[in-house]
PDB file of N, CA and C in Angstrom:
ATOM      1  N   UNK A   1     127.361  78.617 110.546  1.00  0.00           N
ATOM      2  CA  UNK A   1     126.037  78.148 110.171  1.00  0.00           C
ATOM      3  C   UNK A   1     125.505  77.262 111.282  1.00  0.00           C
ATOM      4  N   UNK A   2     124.386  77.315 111.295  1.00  0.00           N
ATOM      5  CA  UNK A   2     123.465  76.557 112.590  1.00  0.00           C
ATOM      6  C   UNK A   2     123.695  75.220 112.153  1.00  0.00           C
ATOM      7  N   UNK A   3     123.739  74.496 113.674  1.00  0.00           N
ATOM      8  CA  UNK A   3     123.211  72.864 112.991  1.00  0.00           C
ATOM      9  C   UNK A   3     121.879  72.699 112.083  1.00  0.00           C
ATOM     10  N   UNK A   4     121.087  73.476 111.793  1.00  0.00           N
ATOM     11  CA  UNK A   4     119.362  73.184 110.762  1.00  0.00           C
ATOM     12  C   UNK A   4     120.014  74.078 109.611  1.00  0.00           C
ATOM     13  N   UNK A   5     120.777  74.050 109.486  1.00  0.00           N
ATOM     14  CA  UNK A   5     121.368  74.261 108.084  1.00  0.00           C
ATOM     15  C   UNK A   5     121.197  75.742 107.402  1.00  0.00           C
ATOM     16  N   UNK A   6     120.414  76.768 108.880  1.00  0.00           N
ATOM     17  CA  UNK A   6     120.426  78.160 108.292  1.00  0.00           C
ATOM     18  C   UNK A   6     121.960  79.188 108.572  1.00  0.00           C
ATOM     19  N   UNK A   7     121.682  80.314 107.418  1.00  0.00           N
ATOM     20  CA  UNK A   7     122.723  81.034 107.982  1.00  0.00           C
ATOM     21  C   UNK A   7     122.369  82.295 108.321  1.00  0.00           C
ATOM     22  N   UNK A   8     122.854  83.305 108.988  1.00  0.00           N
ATOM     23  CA  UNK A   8     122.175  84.556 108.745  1.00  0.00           C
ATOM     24  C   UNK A   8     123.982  85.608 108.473  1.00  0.00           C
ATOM     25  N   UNK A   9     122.881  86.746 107.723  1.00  0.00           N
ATOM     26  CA  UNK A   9     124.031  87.711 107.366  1.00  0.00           C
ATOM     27  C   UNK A   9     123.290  89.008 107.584  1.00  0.00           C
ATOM     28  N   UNK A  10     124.258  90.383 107.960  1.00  0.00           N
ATOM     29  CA  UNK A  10     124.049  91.078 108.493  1.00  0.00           C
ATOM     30  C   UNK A  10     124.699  92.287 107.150  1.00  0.00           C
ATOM     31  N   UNK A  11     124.214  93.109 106.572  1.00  0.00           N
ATOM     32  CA  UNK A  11     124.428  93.350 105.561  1.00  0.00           C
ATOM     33  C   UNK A  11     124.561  95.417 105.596  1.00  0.00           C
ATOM     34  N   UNK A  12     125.812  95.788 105.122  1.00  0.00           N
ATOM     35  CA  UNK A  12     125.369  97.802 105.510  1.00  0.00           C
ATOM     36  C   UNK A  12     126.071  98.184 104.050  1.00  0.00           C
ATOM     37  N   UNK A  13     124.733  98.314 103.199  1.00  0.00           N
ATOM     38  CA  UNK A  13     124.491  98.767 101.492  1.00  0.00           C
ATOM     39  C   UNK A  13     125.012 100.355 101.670  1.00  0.00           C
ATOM     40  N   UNK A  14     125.959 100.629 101.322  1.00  0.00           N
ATOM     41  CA  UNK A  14     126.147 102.355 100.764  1.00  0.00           C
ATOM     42  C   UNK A  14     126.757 102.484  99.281  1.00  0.00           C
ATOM     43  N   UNK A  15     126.193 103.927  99.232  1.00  0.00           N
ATOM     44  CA  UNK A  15     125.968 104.142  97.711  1.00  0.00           C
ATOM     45  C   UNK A  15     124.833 104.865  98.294  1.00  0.00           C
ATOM     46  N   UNK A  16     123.770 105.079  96.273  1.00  0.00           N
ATOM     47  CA  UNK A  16     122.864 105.676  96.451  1.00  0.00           C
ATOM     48  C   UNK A  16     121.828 104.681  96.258  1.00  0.00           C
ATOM     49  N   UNK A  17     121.719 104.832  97.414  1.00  0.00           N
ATOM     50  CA  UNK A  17     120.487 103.214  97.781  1.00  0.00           C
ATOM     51  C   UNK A  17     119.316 103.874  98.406  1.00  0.00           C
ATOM     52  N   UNK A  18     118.812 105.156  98.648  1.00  0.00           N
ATOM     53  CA  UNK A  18     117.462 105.805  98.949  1.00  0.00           C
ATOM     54  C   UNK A  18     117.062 106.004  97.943  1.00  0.00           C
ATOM     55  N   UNK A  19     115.840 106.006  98.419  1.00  0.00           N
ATOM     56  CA  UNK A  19     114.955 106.754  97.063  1.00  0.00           C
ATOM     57  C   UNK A  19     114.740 106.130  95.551  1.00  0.00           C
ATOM     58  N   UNK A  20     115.443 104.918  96.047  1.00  0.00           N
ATOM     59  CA  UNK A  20     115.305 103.574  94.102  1.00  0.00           C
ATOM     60  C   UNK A  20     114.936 102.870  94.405  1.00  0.00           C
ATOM     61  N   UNK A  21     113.781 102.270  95.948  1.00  0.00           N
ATOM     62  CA  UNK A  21     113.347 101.360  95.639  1.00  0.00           C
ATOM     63  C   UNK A  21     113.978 100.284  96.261  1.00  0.00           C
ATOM     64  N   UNK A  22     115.229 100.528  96.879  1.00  0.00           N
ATOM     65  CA  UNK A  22     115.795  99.504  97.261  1.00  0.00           C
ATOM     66  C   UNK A  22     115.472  98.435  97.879  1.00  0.00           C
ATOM     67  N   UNK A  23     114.999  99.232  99.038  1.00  0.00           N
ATOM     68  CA  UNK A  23     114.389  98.270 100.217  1.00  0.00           C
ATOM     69  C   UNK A  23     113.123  97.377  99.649  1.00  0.00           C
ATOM     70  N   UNK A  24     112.503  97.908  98.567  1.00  0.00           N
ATOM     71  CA  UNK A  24     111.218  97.276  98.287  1.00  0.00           C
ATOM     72  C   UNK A  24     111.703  95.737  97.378  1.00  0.00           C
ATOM     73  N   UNK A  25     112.739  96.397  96.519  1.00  0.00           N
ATOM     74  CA  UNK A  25     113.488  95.231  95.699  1.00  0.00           C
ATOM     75  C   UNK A  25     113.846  94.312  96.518  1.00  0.00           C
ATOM     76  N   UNK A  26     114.085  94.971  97.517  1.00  0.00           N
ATOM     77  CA  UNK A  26     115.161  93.623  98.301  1.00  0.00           C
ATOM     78  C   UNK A  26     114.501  92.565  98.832  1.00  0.00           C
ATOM     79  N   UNK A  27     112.987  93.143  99.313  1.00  0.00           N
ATOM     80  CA  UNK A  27     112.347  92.869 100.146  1.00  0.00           C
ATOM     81  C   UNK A  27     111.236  91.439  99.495  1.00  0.00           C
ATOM     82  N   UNK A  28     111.872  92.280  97.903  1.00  0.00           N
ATOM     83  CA  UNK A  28     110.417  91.121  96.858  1.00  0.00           C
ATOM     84  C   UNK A  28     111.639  90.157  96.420  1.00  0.00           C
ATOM     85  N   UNK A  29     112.770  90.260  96.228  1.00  0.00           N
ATOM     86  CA  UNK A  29     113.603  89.228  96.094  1.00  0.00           C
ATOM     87  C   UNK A  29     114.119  88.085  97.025  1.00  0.00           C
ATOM     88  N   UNK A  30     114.485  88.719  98.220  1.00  0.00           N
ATOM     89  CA  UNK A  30     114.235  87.651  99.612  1.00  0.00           C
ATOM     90  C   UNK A  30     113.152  87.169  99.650  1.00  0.00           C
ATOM     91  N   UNK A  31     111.702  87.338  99.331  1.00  0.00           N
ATOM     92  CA  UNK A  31     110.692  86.819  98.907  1.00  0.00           C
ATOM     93  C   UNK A  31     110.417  85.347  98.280  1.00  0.00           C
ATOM     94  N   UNK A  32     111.398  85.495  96.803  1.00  0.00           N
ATOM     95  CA  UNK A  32     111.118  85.338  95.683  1.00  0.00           C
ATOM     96  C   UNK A  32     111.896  83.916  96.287  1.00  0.00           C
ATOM     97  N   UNK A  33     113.078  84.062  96.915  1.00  0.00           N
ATOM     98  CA  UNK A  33     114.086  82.809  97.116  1.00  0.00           C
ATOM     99  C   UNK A  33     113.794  82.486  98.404  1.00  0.00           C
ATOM    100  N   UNK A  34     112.824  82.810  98.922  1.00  0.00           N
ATOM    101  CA  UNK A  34     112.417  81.953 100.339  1.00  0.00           C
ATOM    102  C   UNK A  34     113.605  82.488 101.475  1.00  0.00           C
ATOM    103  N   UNK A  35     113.718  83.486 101.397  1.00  0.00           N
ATOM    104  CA  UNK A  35     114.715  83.930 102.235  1.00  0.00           C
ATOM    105  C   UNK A  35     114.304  84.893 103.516  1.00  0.00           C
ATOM    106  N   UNK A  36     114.089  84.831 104.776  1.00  0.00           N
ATOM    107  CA  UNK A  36     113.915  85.859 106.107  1.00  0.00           C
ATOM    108  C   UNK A  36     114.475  86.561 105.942  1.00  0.00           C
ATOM    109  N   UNK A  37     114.131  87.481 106.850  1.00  0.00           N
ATOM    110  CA  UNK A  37     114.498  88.636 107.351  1.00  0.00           C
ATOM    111  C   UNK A  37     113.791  90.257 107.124  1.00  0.00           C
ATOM    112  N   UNK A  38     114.824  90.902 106.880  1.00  0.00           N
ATOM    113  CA  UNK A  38     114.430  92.652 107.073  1.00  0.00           C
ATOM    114  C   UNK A  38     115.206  93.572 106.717  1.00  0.00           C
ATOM    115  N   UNK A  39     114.962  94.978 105.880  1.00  0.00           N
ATOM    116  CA  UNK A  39     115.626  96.042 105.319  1.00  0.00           C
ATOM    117  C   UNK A  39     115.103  97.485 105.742  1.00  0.00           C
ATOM    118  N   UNK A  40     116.040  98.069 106.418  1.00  0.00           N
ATOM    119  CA  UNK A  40     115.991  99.305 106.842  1.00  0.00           C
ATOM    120  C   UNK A  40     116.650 100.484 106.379  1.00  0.00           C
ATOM    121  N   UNK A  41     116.309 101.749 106.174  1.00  0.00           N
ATOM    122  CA  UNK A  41     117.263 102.743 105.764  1.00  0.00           C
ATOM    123  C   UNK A  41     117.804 103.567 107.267  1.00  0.00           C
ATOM    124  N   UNK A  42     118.963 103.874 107.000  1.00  0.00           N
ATOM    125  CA  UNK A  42     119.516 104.367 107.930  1.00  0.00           C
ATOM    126  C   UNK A  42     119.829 105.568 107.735  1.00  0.00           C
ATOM    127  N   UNK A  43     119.534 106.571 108.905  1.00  0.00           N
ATOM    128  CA  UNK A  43     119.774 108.224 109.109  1.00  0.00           C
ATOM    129  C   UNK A  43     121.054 108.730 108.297  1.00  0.00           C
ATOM    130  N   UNK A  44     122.355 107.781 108.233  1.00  0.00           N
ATOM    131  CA  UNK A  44     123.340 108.223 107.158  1.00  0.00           C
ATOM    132  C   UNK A  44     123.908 107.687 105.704  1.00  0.00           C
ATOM    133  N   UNK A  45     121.805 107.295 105.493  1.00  0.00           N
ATOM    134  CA  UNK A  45     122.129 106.716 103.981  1.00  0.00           C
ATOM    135  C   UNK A  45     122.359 105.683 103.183  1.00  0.00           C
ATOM    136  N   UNK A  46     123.006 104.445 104.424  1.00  0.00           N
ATOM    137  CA  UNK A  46     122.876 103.529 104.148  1.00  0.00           C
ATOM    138  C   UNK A  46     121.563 102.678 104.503  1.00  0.00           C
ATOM    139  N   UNK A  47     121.631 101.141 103.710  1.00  0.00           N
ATOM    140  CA  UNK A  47     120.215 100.628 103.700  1.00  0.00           C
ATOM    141  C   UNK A  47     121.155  99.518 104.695  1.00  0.00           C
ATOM    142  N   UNK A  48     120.379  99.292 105.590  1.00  0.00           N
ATOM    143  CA  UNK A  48     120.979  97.600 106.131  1.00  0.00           C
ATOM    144  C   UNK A  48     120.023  96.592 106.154  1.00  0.00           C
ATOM    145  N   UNK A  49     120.159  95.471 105.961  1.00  0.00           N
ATOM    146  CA  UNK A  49     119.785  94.327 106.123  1.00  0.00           C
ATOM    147  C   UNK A  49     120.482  93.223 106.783  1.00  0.00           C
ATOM    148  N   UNK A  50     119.271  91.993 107.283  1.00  0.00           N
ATOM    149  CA  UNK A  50     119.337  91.114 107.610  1.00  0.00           C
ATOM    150  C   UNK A  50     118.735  89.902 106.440  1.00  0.00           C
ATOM    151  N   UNK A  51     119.725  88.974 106.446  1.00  0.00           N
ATOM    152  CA  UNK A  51     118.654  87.795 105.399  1.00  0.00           C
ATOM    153  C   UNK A  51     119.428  86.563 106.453  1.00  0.00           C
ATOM    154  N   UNK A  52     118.199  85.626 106.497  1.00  0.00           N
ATOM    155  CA  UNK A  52     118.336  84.438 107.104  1.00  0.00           C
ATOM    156  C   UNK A  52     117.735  83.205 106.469  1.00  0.00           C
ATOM    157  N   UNK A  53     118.340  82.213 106.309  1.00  0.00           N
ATOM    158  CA  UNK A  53     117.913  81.077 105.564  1.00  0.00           C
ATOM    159  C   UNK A  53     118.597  80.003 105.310  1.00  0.00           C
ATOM    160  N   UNK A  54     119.165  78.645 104.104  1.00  0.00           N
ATOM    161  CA  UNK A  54     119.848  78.212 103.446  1.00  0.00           C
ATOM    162  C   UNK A  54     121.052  78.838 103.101  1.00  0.00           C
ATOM    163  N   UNK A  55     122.124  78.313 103.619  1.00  0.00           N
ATOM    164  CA  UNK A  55     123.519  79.181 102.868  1.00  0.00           C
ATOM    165  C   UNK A  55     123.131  79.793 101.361  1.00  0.00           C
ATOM    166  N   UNK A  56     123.138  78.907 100.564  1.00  0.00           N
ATOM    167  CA  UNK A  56     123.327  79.402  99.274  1.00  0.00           C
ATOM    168  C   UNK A  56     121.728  80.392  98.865  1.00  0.00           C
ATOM    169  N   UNK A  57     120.927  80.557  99.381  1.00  0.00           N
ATOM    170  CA  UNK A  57     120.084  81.283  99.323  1.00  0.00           C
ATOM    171  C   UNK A  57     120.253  82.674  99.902  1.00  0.00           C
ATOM    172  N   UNK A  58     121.440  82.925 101.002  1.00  0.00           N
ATOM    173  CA  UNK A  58     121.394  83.847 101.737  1.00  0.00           C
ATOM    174  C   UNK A  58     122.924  84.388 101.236  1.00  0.00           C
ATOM    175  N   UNK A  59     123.794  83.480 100.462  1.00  0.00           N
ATOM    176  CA  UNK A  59     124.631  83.857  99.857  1.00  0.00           C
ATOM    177  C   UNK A  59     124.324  85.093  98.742  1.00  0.00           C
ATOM    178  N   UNK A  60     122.943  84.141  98.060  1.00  0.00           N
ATOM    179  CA  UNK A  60     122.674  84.955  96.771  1.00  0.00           C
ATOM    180  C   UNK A  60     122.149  86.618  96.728  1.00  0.00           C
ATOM    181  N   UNK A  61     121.347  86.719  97.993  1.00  0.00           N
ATOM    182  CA  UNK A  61     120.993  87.771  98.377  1.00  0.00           C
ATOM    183  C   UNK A  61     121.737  89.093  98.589  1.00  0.00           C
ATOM    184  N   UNK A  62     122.789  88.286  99.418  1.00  0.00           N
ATOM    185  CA  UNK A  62     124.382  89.193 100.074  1.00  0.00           C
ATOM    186  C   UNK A  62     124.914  89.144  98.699  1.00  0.00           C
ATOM    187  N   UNK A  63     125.298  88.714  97.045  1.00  0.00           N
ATOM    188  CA  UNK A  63     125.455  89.154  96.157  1.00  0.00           C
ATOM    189  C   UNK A  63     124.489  90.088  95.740  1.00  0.00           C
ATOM    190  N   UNK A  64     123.416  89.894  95.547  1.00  0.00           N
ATOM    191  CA  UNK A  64     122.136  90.635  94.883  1.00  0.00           C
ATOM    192  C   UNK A  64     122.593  92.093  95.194  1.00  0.00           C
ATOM    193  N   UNK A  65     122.245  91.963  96.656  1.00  0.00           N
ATOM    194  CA  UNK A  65     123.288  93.451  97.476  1.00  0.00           C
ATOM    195  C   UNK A  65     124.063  94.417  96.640  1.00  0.00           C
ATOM    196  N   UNK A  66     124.831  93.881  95.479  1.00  0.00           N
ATOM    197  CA  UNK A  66     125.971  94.786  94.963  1.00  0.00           C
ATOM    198  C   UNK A  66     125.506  95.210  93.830  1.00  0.00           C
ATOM    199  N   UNK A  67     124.141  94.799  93.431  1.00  0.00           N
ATOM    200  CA  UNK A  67     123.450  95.384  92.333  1.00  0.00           C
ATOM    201  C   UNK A  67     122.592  96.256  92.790  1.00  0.00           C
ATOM    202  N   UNK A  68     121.885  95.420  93.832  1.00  0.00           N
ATOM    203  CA  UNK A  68     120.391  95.870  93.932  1.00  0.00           C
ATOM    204  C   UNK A  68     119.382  96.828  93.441  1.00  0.00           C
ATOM    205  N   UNK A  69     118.790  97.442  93.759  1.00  0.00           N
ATOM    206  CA  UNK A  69     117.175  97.903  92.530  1.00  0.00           C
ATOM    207  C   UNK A  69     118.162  98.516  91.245  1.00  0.00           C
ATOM    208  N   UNK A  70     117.259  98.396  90.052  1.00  0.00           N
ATOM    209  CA  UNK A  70     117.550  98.776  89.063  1.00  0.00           C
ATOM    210  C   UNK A  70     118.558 100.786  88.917  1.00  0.00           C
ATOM    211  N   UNK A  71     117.826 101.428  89.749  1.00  0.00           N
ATOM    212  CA  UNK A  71     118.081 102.980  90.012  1.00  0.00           C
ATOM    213  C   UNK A  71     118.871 103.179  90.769  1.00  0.00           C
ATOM    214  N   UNK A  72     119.556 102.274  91.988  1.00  0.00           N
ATOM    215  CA  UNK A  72     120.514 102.459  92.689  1.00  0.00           C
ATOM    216  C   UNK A  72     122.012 102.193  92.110  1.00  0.00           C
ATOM    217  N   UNK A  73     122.857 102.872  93.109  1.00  0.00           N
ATOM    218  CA  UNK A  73     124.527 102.847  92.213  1.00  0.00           C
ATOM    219  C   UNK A  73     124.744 102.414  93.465  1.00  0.00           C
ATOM    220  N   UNK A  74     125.234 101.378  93.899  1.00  0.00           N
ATOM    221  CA  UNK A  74     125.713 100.490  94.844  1.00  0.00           C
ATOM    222  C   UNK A  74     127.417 101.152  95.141  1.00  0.00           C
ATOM    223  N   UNK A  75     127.732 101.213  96.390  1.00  0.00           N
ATOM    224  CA  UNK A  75     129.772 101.569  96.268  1.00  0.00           C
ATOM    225  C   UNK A  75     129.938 100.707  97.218  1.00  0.00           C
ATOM    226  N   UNK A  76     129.701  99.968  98.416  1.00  0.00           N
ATOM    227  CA  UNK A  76     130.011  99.272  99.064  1.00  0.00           C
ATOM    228  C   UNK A  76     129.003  98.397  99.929  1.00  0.00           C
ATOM    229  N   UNK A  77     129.209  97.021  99.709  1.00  0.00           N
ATOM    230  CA  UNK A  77     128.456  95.675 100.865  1.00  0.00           C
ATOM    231  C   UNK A  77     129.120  95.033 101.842  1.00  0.00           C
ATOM    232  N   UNK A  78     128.876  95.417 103.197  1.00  0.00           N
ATOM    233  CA  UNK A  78     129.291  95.554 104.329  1.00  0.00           C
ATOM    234  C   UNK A  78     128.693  94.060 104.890  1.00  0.00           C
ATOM    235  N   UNK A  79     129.688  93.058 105.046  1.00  0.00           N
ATOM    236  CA  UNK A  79     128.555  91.929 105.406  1.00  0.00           C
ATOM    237  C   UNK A  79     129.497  91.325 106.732  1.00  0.00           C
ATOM    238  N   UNK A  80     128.431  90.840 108.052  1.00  0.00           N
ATOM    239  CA  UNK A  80     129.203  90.276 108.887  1.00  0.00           C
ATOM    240  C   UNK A  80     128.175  89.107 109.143  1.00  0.00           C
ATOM    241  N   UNK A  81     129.002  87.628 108.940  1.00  0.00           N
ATOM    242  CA  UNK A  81     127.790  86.830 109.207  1.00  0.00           C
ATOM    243  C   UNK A  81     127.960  86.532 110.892  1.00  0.00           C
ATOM    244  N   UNK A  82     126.366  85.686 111.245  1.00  0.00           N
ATOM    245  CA  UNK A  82     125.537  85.234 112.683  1.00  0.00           C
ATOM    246  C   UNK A  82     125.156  84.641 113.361  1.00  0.00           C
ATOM    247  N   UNK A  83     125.726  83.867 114.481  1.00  0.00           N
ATOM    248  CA  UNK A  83     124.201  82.994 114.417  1.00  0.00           C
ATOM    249  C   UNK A  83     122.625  82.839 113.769  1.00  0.00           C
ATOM    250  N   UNK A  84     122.353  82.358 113.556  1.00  0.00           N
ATOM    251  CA  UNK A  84     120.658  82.816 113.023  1.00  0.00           C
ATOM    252  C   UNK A  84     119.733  82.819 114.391  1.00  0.00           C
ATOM    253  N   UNK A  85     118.739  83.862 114.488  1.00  0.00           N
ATOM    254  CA  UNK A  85     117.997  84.528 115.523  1.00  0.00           C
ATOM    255  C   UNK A  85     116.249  84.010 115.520  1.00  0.00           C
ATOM    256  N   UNK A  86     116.066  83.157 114.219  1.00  0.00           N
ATOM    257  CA  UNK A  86     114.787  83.127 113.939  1.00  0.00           C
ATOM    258  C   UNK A  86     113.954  83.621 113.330  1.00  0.00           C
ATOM    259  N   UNK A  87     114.305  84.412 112.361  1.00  0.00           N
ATOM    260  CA  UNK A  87     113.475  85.523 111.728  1.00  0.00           C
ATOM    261  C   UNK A  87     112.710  84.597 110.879  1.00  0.00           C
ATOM    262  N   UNK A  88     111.261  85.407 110.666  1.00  0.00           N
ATOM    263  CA  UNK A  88     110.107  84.195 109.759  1.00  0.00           C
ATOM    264  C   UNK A  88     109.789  85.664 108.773  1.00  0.00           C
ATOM    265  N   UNK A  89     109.912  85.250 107.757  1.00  0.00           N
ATOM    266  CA  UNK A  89     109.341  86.076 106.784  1.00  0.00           C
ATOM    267  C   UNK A  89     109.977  87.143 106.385  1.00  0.00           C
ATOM    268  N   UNK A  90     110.037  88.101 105.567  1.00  0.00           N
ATOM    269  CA  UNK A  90     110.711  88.953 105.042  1.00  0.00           C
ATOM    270  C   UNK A  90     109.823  90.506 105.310  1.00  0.00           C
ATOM    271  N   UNK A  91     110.609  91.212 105.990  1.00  0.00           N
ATOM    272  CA  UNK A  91     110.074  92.947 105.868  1.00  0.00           C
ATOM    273  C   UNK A  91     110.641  94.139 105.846  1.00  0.00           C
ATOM    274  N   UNK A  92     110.076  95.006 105.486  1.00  0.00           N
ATOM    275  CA  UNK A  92     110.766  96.590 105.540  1.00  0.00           C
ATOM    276  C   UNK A  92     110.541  97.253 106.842  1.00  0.00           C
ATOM    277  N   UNK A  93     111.486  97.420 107.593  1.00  0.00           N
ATOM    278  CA  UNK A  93     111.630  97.860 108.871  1.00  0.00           C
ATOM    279  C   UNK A  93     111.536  99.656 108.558  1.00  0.00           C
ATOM    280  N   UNK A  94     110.715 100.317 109.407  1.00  0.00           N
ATOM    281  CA  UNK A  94     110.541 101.728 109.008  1.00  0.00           C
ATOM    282  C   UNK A  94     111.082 102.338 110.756  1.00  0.00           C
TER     283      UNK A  94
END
């Protein structure tokens, strides 16, 4: 964790995480808890993310992860934490 008290985590969602919404959930929940960063789908299916913020805010997220959107069946959360890079705001990377 940084000396300003952020952390960042680096996050690779597999399961069936296309097509439910995921990225949009993720995207309004990092939102919701004041949390940075960004969610992308990847060519083999998995969704990855970045969340940057407050430990325990960026903790909660990297849990959220093993649920995430209501329609998805989650099988594995791939997390390596980061320095934090600066990210301001939360988005869906296309």
């Amino acid at each position: 964790m940084s000396e300003h008290g952020r952390t960042r985590a680096h996050v690779y969602v597999s399961g069936h995480v296309q097509g439910v919404y995921y990225r949009a959930t993720t995207r309004d929940t990092a939102r919701d808890r004041g949390v940075d960063g960004w969610v992308t789908n990847l060519a083999d299916g998995r969704v990855e993310a970045v969340f940057e913020g407050p430990r325990d805010d960026v903790e909660a997220m990297v849990e959220w992860c093993h649920e995430g959107s209501p329609m998805a069946t989650v099988e594995d959360v791939d997390v390596t934490y980061e320095e934090p890079s600066g990210e301001t705001g939360f988005r869906i990377e296309r």
